[in-house]
Protein backbone atom coordinates (compact mmCIF):
# COMPACT_ATOMS: atom_id res chain seq x y z
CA UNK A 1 -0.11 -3.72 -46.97
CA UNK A 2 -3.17 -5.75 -45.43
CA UNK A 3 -0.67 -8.93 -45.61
CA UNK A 4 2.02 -7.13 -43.79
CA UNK A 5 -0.34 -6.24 -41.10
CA UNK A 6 -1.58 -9.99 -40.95
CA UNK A 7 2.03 -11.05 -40.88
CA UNK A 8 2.66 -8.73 -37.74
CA UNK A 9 -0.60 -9.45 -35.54
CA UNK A 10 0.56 -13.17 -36.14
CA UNK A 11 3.97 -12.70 -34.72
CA UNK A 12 2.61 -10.50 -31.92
CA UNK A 13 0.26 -13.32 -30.95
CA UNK A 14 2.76 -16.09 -31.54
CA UNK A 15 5.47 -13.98 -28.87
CA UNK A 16 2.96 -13.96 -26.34
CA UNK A 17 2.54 -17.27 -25.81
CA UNK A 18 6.30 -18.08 -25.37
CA UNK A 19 6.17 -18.07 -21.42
CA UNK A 20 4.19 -19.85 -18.70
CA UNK A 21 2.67 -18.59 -15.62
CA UNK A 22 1.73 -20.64 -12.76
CA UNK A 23 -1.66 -19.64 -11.49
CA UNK A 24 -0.66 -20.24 -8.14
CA UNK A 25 1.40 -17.26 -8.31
CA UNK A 26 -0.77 -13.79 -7.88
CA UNK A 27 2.75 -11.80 -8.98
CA UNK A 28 2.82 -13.77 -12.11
CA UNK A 29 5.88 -15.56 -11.65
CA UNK A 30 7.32 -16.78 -14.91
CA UNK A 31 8.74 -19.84 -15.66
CA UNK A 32 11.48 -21.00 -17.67
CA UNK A 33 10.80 -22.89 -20.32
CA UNK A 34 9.13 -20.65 -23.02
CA UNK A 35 7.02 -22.90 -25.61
CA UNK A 36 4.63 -25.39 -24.00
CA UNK A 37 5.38 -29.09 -24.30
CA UNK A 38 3.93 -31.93 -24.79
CA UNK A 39 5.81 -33.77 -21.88
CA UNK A 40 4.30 -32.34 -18.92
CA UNK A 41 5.37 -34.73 -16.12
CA UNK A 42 9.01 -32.93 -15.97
CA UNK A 43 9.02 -30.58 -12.69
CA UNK A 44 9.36 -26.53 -13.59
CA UNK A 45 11.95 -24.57 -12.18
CA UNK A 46 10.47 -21.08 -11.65
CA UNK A 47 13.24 -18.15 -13.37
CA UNK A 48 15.78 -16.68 -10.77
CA UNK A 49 15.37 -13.07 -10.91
CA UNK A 50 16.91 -12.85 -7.42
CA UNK A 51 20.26 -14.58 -7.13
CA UNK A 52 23.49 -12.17 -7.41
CA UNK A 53 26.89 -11.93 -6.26
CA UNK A 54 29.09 -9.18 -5.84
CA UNK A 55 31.20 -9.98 -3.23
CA UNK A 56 34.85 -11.21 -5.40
CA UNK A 57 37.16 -8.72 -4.07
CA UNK A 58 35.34 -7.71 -0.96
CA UNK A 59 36.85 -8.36 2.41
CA UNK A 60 35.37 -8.72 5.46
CA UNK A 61 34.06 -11.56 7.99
CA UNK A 62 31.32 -13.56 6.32
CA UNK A 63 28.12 -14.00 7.48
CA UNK A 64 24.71 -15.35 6.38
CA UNK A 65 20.91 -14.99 6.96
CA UNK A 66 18.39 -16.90 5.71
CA UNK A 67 14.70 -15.42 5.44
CA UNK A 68 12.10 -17.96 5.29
CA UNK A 69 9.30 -15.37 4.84
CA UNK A 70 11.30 -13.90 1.89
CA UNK A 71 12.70 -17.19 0.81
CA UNK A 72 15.95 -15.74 -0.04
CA UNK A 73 19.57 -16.07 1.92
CA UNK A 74 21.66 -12.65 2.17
CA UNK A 75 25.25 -12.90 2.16
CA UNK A 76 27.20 -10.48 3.94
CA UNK A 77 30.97 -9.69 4.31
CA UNK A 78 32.04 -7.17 7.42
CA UNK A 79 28.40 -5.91 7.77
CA UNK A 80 28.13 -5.23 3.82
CA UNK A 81 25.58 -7.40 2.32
CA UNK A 82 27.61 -8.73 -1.13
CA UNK A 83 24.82 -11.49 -2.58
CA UNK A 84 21.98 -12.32 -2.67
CA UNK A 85 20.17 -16.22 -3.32
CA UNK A 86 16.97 -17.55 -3.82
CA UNK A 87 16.08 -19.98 -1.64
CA UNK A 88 13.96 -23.40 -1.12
CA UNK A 89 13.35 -24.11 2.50
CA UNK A 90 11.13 -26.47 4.25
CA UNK A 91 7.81 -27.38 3.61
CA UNK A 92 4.86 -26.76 6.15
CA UNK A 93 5.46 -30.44 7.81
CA UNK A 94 9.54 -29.83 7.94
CA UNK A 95 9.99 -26.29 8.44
CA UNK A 96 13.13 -25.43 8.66
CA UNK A 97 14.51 -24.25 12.39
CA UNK A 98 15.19 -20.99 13.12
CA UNK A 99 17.89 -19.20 15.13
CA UNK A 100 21.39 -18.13 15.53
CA UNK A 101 23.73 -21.00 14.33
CA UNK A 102 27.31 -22.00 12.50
CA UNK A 103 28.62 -23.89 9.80
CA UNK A 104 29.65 -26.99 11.76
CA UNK A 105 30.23 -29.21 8.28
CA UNK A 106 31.35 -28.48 5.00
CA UNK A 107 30.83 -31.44 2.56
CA UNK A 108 30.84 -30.73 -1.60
CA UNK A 109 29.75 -34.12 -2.42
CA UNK A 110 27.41 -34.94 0.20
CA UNK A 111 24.38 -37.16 -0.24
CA UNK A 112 21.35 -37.47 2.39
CA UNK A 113 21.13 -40.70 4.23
CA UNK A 114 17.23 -40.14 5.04
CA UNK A 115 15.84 -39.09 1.81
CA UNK A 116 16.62 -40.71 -1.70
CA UNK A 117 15.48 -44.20 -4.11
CA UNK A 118 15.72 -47.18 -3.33
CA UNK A 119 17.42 -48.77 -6.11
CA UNK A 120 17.66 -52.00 -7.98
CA UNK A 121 21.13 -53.87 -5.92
CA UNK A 122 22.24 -55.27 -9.45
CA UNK A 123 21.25 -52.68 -12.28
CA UNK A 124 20.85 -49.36 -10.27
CA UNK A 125 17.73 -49.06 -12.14
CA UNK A 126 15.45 -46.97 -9.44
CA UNK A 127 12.36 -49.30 -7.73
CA UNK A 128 10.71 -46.81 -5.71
CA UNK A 129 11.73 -42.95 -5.75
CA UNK A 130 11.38 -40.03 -3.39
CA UNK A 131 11.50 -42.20 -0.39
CA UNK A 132 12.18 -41.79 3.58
CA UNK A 133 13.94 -44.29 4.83
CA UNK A 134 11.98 -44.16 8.55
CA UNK A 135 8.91 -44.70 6.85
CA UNK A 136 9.39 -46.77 3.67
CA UNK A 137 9.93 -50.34 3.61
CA UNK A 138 12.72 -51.33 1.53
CA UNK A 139 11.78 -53.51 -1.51
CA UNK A 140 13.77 -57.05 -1.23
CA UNK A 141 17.38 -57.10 -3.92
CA UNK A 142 17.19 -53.24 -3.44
CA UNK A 143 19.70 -50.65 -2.07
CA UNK A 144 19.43 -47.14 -0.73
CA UNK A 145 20.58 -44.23 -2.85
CA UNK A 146 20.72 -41.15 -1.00
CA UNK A 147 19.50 -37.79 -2.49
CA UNK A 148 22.66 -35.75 -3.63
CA UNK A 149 22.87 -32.31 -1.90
CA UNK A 150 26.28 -31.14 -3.45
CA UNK A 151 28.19 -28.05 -1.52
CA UNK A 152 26.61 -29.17 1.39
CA UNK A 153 26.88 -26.36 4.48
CA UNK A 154 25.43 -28.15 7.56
CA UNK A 155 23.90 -25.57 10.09
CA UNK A 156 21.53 -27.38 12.82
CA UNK A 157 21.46 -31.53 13.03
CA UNK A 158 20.64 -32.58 9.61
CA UNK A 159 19.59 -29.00 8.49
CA UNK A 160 21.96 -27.38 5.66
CA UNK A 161 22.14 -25.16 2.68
CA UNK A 162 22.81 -27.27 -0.51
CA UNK A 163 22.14 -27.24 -4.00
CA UNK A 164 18.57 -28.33 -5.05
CA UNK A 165 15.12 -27.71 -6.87
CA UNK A 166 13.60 -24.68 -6.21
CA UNK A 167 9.67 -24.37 -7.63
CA UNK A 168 9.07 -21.15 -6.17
CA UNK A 169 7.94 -21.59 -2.78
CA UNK A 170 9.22 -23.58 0.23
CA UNK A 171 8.85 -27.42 -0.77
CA UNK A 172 12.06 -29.39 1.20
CA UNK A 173 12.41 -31.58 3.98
CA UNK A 174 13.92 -28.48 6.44
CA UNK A 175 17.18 -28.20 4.15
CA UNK A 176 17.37 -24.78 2.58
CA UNK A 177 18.14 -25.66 -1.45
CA UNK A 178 19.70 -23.41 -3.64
CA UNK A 179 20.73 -22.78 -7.21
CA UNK A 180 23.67 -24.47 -8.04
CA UNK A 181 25.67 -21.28 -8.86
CA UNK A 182 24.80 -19.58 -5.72
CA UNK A 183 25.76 -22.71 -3.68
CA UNK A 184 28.95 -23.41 -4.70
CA UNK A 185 29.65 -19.39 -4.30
CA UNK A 186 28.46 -19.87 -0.47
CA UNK A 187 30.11 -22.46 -0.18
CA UNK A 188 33.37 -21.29 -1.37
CA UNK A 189 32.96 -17.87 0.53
CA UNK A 190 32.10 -19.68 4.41
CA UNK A 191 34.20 -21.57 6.79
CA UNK A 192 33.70 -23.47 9.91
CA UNK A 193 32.12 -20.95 12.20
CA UNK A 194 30.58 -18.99 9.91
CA UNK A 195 27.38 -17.43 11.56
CA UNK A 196 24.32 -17.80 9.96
CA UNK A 197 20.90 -16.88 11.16
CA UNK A 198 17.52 -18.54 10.47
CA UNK A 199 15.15 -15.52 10.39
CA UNK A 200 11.06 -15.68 9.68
């Protein structure tokens, strides 16, 4: 009986330790990726508890806003709000604009041409990552390789919802990224013209 009871307190202890939270989170946000490991350099994605979509079926003129405060993008069809998407907008240095705009570009395989590696010209091996091309000097025998932002949906200049990295809090260069499921579902459900507001 005592050896049953050992058995259980280990598994009880051994479950708890099968997610992560980020201490920068006060809400406990928990991150995917359960068991620790011992290669720490990869980035975290933190879990999506937010992203739905209910809107197969559902008539209605699309239209989208996109709460920075909130970090999430409601989609609406005729008024009735049919999904919802987490959301990574930009960081305090390239916020993202706000106001009243429209899908003026639709492009599924789009790739920046500000914001990528600069890669070898001969093996495509990358030289220097995570560059901007107005402020990084490019290395001689190298070429640029833009950062991919697939199901692009260009709102404001270069300013568009796309599929990207979200860590949990607003960390791109004004873009707003999204998981990849909810931005090929925008991007299926919006035309040219589509409104889409840019709220705080």
């Amino acid at each position: 009986m005592l050896h049953h009871f050992a058995l259980l307190l280990l598994v009880a202890v051994f479950a708890t330790g099968c997610s992560s939270r980020d201490p920068r989170y006060a809400d406990g946000t928990v991150y995917l990726g359960g068991f620790h490991q011992s290669n720490t350099s990869a980035p975290r994605a933190a879990s999506d508890t937010v992203s739905y979509w209910d809107g197969d079926g559902i008539s209605g003129s699309p239209s989208i806003r996109i709460s920075l405060g909130e970090q999430k993008a409601y989609f609406f069809k005729g008024g009735e709000l049919v999904g919802v998407s987490a959301i990574s907008s930009g960081r305090e240095e390239f916020g993202t604009t706000m106001g009243n705009f429209k899908i003026i570009q639709k492009n599924r395989h789009h790739k920046s041409n500000l914001y990528g590696d600069y890669v070898d010209a001969q093996t495509g091996e990358v030289v220097k990552k995570d560059i901007d091309v107005k402020k990084d000097k490019k290395p001689p025998g190298t070429v640029f390789d833009g950062a991919r932002m697939p199901f692009f949906m260009r709102i404001v200049g270069g300013i568009g919802m796309h599929e990207g990295f979200l860590p949990g809090y607003a960390a791109s260069h004004g873009c707003i990224r999204m998981p990849g499921y909810m931005a090929e579902t925008f991007f299926n459900n919006v035309s040219l013209g589509t409104p889409v507001s840019v709220t705080h």
